[in-house]
N, C-alpha and C. Protein backbone atom coordinates (compact mmCIF):
# COMPACT_ATOMS: atom_id res chain seq x y z
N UNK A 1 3.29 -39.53 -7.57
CA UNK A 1 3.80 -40.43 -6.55
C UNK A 1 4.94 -39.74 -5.82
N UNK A 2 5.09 -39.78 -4.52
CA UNK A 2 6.15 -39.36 -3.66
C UNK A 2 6.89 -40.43 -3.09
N UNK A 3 8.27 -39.96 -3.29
CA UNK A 3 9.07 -41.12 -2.65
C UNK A 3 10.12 -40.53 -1.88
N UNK A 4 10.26 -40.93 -0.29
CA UNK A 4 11.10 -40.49 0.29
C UNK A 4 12.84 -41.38 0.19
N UNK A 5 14.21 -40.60 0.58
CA UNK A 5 15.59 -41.48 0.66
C UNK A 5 16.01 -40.88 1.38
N UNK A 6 17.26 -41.00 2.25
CA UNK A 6 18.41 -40.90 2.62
C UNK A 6 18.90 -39.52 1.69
N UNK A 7 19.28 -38.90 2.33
CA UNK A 7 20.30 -37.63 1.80
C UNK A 7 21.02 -38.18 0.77
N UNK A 8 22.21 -39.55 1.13
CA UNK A 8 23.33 -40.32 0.60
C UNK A 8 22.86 -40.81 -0.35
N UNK A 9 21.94 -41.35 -0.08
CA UNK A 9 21.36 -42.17 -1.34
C UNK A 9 20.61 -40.86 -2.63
N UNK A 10 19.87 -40.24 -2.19
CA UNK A 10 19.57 -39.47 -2.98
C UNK A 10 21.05 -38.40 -3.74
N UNK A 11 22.20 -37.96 -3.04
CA UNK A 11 22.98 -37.45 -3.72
C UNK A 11 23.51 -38.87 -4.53
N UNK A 12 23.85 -40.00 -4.78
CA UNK A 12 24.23 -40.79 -5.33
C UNK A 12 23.30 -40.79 -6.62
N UNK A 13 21.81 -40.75 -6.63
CA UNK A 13 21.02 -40.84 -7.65
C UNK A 13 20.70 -39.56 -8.21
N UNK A 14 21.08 -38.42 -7.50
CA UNK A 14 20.71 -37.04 -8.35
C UNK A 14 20.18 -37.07 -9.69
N UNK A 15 20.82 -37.63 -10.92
CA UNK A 15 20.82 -37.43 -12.02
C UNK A 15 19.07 -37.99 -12.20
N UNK A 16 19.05 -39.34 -11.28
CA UNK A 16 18.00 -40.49 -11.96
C UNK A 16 16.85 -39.31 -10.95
N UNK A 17 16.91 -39.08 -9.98
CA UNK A 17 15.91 -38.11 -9.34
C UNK A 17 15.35 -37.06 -10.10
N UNK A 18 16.61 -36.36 -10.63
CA UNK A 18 15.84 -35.14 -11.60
C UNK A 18 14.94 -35.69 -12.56
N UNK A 19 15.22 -36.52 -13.39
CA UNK A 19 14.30 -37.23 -14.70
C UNK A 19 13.37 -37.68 -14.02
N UNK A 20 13.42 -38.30 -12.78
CA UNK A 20 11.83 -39.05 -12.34
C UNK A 20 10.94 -37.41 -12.05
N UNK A 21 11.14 -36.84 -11.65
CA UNK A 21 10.48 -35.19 -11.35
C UNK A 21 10.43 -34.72 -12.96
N UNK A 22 10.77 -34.62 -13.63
CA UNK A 22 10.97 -33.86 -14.44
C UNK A 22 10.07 -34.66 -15.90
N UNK A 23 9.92 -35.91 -16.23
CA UNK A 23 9.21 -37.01 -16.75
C UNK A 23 8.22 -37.62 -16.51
N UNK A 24 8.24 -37.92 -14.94
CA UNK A 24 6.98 -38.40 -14.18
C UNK A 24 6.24 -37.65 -13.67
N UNK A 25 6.54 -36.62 -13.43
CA UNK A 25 6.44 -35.56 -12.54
C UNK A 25 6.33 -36.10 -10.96
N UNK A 26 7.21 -37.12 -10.59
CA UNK A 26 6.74 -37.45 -9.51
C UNK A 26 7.99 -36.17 -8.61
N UNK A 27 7.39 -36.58 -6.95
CA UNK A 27 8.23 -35.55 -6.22
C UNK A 27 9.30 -36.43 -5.14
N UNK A 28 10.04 -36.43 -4.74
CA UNK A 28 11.33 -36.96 -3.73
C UNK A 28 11.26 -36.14 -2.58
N UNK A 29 11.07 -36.87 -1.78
CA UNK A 29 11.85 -36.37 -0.11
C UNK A 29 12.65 -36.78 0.35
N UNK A 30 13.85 -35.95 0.58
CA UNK A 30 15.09 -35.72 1.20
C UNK A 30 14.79 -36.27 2.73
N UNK A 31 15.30 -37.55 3.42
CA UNK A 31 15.20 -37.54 4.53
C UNK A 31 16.83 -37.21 5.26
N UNK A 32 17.13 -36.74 6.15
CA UNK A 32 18.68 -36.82 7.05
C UNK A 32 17.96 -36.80 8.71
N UNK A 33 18.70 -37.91 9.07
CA UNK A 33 18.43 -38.34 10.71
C UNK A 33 16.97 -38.96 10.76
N UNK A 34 16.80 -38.69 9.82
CA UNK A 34 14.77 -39.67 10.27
C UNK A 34 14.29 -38.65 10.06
N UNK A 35 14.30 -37.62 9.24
CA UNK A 35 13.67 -36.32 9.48
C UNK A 35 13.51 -35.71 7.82
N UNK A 36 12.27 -35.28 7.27
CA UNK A 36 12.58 -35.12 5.98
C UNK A 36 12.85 -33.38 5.95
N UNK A 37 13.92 -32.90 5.10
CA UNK A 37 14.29 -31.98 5.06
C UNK A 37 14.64 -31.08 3.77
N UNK A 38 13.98 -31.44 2.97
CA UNK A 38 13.90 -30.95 1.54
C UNK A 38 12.81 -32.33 0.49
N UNK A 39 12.93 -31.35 -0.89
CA UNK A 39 12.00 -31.83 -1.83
C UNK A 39 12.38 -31.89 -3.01
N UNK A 40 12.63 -32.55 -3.87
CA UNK A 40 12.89 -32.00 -5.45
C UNK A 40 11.45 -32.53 -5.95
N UNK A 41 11.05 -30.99 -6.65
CA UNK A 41 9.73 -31.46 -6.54
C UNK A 41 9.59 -30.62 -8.49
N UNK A 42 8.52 -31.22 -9.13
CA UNK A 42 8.29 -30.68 -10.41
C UNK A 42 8.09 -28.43 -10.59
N UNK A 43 8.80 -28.37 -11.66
CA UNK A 43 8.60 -26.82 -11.55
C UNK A 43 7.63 -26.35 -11.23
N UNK A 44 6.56 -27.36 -12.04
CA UNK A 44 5.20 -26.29 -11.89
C UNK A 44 4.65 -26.01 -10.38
N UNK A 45 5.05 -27.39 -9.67
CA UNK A 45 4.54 -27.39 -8.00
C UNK A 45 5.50 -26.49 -7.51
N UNK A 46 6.59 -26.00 -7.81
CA UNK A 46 7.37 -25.16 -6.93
C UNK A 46 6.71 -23.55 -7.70
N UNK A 47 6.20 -23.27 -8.77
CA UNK A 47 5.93 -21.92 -9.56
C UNK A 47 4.54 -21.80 -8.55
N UNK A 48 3.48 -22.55 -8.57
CA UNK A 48 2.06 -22.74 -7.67
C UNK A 48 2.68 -22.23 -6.33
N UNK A 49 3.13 -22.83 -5.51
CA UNK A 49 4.02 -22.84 -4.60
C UNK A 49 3.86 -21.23 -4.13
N UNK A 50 4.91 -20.62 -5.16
CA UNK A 50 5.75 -19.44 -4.99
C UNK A 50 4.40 -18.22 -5.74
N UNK A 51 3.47 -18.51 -6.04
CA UNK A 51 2.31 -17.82 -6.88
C UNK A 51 1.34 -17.80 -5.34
N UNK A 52 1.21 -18.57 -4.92
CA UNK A 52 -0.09 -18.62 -3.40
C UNK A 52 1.09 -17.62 -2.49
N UNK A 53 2.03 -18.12 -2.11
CA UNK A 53 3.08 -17.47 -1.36
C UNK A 53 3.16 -15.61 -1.81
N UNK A 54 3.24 -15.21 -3.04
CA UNK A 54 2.87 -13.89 -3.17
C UNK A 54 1.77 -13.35 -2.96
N UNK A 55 0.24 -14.34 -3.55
CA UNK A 55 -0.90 -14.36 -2.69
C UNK A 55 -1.18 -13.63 -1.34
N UNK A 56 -0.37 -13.98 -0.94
CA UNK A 56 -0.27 -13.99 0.72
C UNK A 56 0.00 -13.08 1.33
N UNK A 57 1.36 -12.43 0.95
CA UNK A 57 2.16 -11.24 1.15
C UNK A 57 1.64 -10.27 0.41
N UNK A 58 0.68 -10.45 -1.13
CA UNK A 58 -0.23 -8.95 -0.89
C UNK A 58 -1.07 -9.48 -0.07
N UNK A 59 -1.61 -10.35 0.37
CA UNK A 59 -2.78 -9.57 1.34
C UNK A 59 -2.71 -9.05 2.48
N UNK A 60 -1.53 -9.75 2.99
CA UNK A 60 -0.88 -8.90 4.04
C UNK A 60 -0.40 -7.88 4.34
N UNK A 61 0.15 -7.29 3.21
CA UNK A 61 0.35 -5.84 2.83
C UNK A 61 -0.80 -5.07 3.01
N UNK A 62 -1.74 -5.77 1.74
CA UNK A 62 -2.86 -4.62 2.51
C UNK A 62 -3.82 -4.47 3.73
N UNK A 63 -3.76 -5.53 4.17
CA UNK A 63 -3.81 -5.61 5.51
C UNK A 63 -3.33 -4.49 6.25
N UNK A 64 -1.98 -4.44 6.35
CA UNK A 64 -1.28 -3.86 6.91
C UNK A 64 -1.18 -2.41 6.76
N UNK A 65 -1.45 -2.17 5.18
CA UNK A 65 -1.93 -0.53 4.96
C UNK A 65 -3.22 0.00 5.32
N UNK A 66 -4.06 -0.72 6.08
CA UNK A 66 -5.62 -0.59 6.48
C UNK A 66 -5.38 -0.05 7.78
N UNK A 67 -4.46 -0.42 8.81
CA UNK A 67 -4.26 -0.60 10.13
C UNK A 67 -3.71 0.99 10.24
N UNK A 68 -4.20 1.31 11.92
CA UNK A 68 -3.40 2.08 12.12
C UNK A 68 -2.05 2.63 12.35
N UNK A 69 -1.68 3.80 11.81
CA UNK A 69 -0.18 4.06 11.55
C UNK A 69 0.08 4.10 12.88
N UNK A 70 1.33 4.21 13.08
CA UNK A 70 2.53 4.31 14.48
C UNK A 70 2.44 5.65 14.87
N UNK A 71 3.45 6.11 16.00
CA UNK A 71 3.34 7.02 16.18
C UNK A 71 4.70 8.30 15.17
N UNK A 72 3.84 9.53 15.29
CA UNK A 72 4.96 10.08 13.99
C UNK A 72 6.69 10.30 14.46
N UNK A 73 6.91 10.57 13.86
CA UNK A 73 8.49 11.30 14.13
C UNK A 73 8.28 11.68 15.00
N UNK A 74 8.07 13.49 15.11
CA UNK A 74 7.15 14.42 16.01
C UNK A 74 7.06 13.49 17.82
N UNK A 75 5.89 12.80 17.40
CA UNK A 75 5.65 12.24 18.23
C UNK A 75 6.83 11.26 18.79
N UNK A 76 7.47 10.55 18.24
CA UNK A 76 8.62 9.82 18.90
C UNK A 76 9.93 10.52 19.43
N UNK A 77 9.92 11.65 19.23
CA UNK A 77 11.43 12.70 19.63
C UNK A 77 10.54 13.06 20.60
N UNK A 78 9.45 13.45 20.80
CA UNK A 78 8.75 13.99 22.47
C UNK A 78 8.64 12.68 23.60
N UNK A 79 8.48 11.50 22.93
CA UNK A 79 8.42 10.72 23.79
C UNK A 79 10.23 10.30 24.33
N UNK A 80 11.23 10.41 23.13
CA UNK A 80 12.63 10.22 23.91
C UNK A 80 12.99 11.39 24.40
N UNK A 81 12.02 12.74 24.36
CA UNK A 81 12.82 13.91 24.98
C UNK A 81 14.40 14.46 24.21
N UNK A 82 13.62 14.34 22.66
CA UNK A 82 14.77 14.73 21.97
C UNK A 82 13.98 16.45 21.21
């Protein structure tokens, strides 16, 4: 279950927030101005989270080692006329 609060209200309940995440595993959204802007959310959803997110960045890496290289040194001191 997700439940959104108030910044204020949620720093007032901190303590009772962590145990509902941490027991229920439910997750909290941080709202400020009408706008939600954070999460206290169970470890395991933030470890998943941060596990797809490395996912990502290797594949992009190798992506990126597939592609063609730049131009060399060599080549960049002839183009500034150094």
């Amino acid at each position: 279950m997700t439940f959104r609060m108030s910044a204020s209200l949620a720093r007032e309940k901190f303590a009772d927030i962590v145990r509902r995440v941490e027991y229920r595993g439910e997750r909290v959204i941080v709202r400020r101005h009408n706008r939600d802007v954070a999460a206290v959310v169970p470890v395991e959803d933030f470890e998943l989270l941060q596990r797809i997110e490395d996912q990502t960045d290797i594949k992009d890496a190798l992506k990126a080692l597939k592609e063609p290289r730049g131009k060399t040194s060599k080549q960049l001191k002839a183009q500034l006329g150094l």
